[in-house]
N, C-alpha and C. Protein backbone atom coordinates (compact mmCIF):
# COMPACT_ATOMS: atom_id res chain seq x y z
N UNK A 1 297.83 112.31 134.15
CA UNK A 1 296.39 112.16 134.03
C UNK A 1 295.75 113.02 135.12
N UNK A 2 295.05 114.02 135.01
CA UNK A 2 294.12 114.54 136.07
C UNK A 2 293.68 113.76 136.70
N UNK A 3 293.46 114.50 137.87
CA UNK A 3 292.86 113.34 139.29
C UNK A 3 291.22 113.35 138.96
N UNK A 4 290.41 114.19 138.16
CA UNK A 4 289.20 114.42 138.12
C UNK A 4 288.84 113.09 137.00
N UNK A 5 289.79 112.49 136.05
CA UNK A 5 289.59 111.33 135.59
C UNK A 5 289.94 110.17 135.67
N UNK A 6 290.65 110.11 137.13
CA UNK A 6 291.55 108.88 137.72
C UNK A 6 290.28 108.56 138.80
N UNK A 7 289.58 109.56 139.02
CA UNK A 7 288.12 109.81 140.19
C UNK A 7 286.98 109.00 139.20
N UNK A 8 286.92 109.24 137.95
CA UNK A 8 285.39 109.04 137.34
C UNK A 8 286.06 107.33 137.09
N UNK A 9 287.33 106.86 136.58
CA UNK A 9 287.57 105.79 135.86
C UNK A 9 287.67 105.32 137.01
N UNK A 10 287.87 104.91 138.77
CA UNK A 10 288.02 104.44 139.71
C UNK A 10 286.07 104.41 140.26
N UNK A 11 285.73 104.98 139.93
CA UNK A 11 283.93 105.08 140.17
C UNK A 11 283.15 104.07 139.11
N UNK A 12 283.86 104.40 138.09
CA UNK A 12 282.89 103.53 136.85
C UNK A 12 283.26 101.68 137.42
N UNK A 13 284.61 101.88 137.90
CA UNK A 13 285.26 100.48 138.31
C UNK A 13 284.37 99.79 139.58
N UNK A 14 284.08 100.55 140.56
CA UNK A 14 283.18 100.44 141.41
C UNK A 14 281.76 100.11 141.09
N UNK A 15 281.71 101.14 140.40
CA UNK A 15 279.87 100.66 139.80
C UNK A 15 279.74 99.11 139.51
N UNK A 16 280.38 99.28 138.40
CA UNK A 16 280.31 97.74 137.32
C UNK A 16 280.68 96.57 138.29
N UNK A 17 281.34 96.71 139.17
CA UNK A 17 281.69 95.65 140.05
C UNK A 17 280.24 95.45 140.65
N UNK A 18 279.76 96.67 141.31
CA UNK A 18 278.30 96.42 142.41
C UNK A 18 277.47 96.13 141.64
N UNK A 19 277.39 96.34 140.49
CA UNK A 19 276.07 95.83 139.79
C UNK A 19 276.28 94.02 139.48
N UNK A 20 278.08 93.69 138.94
CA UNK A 20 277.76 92.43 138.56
C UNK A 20 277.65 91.86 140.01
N UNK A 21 277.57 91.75 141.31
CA UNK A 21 277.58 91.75 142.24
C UNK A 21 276.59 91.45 142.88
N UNK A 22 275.01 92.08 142.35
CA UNK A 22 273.60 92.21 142.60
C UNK A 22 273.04 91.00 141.45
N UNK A 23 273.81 90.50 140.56
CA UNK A 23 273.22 89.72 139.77
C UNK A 23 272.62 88.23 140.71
N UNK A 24 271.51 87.95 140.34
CA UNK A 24 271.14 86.73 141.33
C UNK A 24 272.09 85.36 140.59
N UNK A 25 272.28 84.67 141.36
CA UNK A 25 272.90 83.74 141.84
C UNK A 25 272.33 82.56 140.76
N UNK A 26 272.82 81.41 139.93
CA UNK A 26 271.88 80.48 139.25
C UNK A 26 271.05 79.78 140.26
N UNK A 27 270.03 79.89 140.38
CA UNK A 27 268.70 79.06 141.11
C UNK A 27 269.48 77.77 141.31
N UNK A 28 269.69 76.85 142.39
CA UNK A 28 270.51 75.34 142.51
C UNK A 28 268.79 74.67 141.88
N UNK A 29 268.70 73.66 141.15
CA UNK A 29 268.08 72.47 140.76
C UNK A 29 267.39 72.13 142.44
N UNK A 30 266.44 72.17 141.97
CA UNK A 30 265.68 71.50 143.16
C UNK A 30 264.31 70.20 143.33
N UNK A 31 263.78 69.56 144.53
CA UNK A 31 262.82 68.62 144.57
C UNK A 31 261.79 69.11 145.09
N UNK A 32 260.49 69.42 144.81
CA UNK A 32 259.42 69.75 145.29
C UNK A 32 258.58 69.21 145.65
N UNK A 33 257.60 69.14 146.77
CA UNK A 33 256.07 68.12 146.86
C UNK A 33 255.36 68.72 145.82
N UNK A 34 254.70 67.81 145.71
CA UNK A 34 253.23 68.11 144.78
C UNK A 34 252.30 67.57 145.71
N UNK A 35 250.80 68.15 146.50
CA UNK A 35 249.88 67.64 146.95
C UNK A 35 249.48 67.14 146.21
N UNK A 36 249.21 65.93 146.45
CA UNK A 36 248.02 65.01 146.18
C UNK A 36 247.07 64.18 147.15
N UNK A 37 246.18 64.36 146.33
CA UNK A 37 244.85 63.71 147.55
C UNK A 37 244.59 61.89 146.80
N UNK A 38 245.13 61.33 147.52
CA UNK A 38 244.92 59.61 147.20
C UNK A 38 244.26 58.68 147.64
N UNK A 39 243.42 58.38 146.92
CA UNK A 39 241.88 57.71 147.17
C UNK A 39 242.44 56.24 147.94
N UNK A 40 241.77 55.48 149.23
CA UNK A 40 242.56 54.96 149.98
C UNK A 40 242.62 53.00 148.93
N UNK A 41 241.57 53.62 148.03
CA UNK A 41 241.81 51.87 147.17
C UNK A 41 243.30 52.14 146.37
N UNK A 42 243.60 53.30 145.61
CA UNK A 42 244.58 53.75 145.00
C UNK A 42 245.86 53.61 145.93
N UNK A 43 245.55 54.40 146.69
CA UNK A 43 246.96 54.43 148.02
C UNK A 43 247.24 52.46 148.08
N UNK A 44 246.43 51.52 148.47
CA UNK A 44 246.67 50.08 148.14
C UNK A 44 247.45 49.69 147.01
N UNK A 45 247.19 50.20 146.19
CA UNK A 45 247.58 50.04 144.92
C UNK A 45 248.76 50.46 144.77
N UNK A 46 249.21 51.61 145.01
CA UNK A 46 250.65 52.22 144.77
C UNK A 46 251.59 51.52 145.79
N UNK A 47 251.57 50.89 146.71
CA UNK A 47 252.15 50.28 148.00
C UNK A 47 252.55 48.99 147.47
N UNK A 48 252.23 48.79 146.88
CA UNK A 48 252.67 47.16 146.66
C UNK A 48 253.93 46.78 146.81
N UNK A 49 254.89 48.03 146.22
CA UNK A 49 256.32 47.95 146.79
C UNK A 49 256.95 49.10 147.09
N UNK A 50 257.80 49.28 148.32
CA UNK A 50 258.25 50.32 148.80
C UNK A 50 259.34 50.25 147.89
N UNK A 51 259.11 52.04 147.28
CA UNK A 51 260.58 52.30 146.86
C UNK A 51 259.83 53.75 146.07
N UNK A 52 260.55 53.97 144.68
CA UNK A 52 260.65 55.04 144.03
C UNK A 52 260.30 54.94 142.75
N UNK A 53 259.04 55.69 142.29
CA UNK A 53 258.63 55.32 140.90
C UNK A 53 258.49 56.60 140.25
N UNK A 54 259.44 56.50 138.82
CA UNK A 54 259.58 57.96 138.05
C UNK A 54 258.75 57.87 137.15
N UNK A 55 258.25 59.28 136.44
CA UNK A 55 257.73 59.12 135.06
C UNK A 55 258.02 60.11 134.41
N UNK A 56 258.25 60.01 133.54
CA UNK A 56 259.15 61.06 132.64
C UNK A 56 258.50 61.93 131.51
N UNK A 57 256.97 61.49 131.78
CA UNK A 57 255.80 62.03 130.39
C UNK A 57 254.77 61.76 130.99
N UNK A 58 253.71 62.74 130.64
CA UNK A 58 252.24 62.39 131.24
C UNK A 58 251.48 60.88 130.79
N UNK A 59 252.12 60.17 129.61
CA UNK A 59 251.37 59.06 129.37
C UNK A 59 252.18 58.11 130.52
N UNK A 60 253.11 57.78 130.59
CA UNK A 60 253.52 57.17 131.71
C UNK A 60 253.17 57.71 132.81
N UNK A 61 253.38 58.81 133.31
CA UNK A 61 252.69 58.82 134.50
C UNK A 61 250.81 58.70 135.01
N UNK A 62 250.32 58.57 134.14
CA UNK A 62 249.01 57.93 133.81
C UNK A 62 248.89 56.42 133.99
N UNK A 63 250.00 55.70 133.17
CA UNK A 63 250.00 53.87 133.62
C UNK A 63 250.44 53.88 134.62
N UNK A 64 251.54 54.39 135.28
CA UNK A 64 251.69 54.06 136.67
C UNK A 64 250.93 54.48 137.42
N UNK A 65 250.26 55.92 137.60
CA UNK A 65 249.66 56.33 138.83
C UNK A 65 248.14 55.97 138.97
N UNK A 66 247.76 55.64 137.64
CA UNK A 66 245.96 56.07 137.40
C UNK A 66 245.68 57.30 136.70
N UNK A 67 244.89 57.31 136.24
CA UNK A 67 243.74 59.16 135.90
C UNK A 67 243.68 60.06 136.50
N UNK A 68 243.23 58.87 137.93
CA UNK A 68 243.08 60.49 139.10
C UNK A 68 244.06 61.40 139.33
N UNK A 69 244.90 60.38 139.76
CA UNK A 69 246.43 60.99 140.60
C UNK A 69 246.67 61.86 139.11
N UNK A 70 246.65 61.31 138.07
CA UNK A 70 247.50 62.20 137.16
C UNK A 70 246.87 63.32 136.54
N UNK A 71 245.51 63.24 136.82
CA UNK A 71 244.96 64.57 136.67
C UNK A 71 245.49 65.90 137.90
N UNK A 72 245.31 65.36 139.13
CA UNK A 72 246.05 66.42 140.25
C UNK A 72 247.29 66.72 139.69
N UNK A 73 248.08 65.79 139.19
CA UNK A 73 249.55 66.00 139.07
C UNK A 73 249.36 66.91 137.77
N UNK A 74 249.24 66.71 136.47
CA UNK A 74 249.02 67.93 135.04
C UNK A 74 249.04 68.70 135.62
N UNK A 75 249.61 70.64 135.44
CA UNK A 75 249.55 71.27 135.20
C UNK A 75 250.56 71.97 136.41
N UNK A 76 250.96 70.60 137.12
CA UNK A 76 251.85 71.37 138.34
C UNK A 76 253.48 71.11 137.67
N UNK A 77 253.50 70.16 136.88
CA UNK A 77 254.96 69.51 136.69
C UNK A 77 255.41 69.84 134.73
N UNK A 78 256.31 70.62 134.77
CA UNK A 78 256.73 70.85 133.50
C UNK A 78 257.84 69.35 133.07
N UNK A 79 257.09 68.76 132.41
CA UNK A 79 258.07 67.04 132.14
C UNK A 79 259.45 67.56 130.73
N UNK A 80 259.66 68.92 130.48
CA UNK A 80 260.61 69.36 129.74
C UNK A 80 261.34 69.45 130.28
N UNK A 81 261.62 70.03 132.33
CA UNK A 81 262.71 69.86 132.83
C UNK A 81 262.34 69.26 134.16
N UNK A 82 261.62 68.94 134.06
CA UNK A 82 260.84 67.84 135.31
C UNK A 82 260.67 66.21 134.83
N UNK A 83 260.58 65.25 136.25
CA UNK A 83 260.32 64.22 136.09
C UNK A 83 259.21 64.12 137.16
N UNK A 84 258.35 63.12 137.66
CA UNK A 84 257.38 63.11 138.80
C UNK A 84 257.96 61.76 139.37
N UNK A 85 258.61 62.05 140.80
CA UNK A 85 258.76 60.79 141.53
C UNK A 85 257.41 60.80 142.19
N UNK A 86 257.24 59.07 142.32
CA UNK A 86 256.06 58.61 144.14
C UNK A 86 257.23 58.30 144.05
N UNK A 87 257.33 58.22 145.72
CA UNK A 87 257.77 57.21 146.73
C UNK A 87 257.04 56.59 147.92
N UNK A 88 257.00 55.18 147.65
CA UNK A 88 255.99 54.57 148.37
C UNK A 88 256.69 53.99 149.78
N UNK A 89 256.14 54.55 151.07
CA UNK A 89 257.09 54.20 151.94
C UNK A 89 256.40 53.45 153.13
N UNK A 90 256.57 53.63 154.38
CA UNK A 90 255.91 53.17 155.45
C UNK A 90 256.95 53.33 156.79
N UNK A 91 256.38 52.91 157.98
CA UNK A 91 257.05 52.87 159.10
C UNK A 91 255.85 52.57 159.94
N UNK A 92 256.75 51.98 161.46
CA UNK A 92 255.95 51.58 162.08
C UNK A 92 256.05 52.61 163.05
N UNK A 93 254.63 52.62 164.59
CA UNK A 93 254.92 53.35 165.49
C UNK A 93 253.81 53.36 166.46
N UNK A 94 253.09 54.17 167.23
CA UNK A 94 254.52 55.56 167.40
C UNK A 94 255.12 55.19 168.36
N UNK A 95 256.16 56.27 168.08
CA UNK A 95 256.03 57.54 167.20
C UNK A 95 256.85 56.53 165.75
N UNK A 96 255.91 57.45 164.85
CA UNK A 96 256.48 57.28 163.24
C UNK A 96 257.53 57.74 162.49
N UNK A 97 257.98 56.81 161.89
CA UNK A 97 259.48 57.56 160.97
C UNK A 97 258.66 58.68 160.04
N UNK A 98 259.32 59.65 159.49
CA UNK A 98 259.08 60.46 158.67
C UNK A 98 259.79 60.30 157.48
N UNK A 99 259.37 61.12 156.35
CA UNK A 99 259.58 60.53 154.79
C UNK A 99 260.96 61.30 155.09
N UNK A 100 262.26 61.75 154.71
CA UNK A 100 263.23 62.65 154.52
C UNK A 100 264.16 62.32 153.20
N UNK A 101 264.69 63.15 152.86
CA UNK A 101 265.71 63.22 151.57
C UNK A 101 267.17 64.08 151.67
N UNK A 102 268.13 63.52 151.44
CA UNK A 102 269.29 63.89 151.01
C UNK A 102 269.68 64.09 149.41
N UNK A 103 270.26 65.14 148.92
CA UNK A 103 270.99 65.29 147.67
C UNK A 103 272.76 65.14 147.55
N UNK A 104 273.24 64.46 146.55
CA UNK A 104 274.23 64.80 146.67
C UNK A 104 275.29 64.55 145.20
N UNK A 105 276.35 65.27 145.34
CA UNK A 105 276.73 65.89 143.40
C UNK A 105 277.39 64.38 143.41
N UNK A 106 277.03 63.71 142.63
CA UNK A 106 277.60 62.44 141.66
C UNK A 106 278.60 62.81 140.82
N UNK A 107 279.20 61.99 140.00
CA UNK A 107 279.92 62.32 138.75
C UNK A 107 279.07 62.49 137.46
N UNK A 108 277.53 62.15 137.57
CA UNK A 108 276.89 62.17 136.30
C UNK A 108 275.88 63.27 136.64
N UNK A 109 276.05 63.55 138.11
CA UNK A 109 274.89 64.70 138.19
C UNK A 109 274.38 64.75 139.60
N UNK A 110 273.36 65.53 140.15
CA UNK A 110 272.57 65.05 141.23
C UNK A 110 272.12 63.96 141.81
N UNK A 111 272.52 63.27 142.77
CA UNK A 111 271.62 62.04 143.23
C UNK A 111 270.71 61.92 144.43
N UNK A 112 269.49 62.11 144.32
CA UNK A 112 268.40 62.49 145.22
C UNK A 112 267.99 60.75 145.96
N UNK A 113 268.45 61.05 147.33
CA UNK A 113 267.76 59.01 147.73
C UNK A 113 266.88 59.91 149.20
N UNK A 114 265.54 59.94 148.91
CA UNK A 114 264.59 59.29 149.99
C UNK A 114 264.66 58.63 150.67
N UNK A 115 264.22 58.22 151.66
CA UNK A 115 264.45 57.23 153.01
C UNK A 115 263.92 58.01 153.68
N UNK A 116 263.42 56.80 155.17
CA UNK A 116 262.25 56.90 156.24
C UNK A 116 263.53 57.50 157.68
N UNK A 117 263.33 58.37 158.22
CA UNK A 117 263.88 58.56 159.15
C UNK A 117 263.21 57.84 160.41
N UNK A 118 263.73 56.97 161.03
CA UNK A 118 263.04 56.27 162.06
C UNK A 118 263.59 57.19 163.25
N UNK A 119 262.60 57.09 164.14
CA UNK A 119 262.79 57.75 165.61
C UNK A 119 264.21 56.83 166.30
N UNK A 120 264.19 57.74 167.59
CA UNK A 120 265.13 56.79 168.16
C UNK A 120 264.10 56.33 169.52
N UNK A 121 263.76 55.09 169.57
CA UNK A 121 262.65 54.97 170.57
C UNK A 121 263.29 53.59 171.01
N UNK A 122 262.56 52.99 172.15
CA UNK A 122 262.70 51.33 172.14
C UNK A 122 261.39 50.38 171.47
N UNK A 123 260.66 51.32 172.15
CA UNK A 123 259.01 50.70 171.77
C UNK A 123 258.26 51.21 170.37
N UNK A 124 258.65 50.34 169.27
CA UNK A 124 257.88 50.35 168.17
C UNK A 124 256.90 49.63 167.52
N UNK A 125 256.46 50.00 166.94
CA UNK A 125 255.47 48.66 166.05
C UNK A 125 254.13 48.56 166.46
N UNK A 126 253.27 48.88 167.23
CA UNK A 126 251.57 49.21 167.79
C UNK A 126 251.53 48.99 166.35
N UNK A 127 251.32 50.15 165.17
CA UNK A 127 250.85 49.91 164.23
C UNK A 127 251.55 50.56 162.99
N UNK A 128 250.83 51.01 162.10
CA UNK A 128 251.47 50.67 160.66
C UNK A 128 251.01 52.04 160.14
N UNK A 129 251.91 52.62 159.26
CA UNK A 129 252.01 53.98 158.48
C UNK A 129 252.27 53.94 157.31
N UNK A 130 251.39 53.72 156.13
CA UNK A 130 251.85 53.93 154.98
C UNK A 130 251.70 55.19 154.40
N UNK A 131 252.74 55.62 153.22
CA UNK A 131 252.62 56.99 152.90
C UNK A 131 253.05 56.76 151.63
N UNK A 132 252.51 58.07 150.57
CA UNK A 132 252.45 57.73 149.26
C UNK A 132 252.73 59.67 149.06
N UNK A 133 254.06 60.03 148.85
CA UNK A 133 254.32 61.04 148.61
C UNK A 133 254.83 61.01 147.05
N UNK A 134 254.28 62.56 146.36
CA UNK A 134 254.41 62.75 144.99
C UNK A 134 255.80 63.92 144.99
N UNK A 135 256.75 63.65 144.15
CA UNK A 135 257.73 65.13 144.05
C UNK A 135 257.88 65.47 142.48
N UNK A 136 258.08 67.13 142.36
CA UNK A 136 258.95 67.04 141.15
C UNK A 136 260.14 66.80 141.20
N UNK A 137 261.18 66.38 140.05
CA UNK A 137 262.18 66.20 140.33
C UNK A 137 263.00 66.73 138.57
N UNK A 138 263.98 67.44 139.31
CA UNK A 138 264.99 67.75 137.93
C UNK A 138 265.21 66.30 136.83
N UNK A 139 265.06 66.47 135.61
CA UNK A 139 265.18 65.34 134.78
C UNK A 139 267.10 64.80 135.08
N UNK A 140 267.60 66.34 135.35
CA UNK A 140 269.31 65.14 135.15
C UNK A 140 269.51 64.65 136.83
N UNK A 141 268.63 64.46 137.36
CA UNK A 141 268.68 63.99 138.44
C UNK A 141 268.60 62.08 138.89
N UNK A 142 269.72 61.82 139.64
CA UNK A 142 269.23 60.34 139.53
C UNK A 142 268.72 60.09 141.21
N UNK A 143 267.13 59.41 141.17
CA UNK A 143 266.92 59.34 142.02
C UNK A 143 266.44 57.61 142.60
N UNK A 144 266.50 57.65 143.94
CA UNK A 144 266.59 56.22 144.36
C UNK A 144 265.90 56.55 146.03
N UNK A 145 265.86 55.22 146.48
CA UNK A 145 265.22 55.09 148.40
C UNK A 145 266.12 54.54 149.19
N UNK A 146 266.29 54.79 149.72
CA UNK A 146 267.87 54.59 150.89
C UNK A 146 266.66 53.58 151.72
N UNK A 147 265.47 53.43 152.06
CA UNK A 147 264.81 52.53 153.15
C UNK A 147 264.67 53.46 154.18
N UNK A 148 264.93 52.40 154.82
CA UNK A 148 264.67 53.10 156.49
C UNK A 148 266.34 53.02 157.00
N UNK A 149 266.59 54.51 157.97
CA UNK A 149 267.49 54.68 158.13
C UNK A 149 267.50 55.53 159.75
């Protein structure tokens, strides 16, 4: 075989490698905020119990959240491969726990658990922090609230 086509078939081998190479990566499934602005009678309302509330369609997320909230929420959340968590949380302070989340691969899929990261302090409790955070969330995702941790 000439070396001038052992040169082009060793180049074409190179190419095709660097190109499949440059291909991006599958996007990993992810959880997003959604701002929302929550009227403080509403914010009462969603608190009633700390934890994690899904909705899987704009008419449900309408009975659970209200009009308002679910008007902010339309047009940010595709419910074909989205779901909309609240998670209704709290902590005392200060200093205040913060909202945080872990993911991790299940046997049926993603499992997303929320929970309050508490400080490491001695002196807590002066007063009271409630928080009413909105996410998208992948539909094969199973999600839950770990508490305070």
């Amino acid at each position: 075989m000439p070396r001038t086509t052992v040169l082009a078939i060793t180049a074409l081998a190179v190419l095709s490698h660097a190109a499949s190479a440059k291909e991006p990566a599958k996007k990993p499934e992810s959880v997003r905020k959604i701002a929302v602005a929550v009227d403080p009678l509403a914010a009462a309302n969603l608190q009633r119990k700390p934890g994690v509330t899904v909705a899987s369609a704009e008419k449900e997320m309408k009975k659970a959240f209200g009009e308002e909230i679910a008007k902010q929420i339309t047009g940010n959340v595709d419910f074909a491969k989205e779901d909309v968590v609240h998670v209704a949380w709290g902590s005392s302070g200060p200093p205040f726990g913060k909202l945080a989340r872990e993911t991790k691969d299940g046997k049926d899929g993603k499992i997303i658990t929320f929970f309050v990261k508490v400080p490491k302090t001695v002196v807590q409790g002066q007063a009271y922090r409630l928080g009413n955070d909105f996410f998208a969330a992948p539909k094969t995702a199973k999600v839950k609230f770990g508490g305070a941790r």
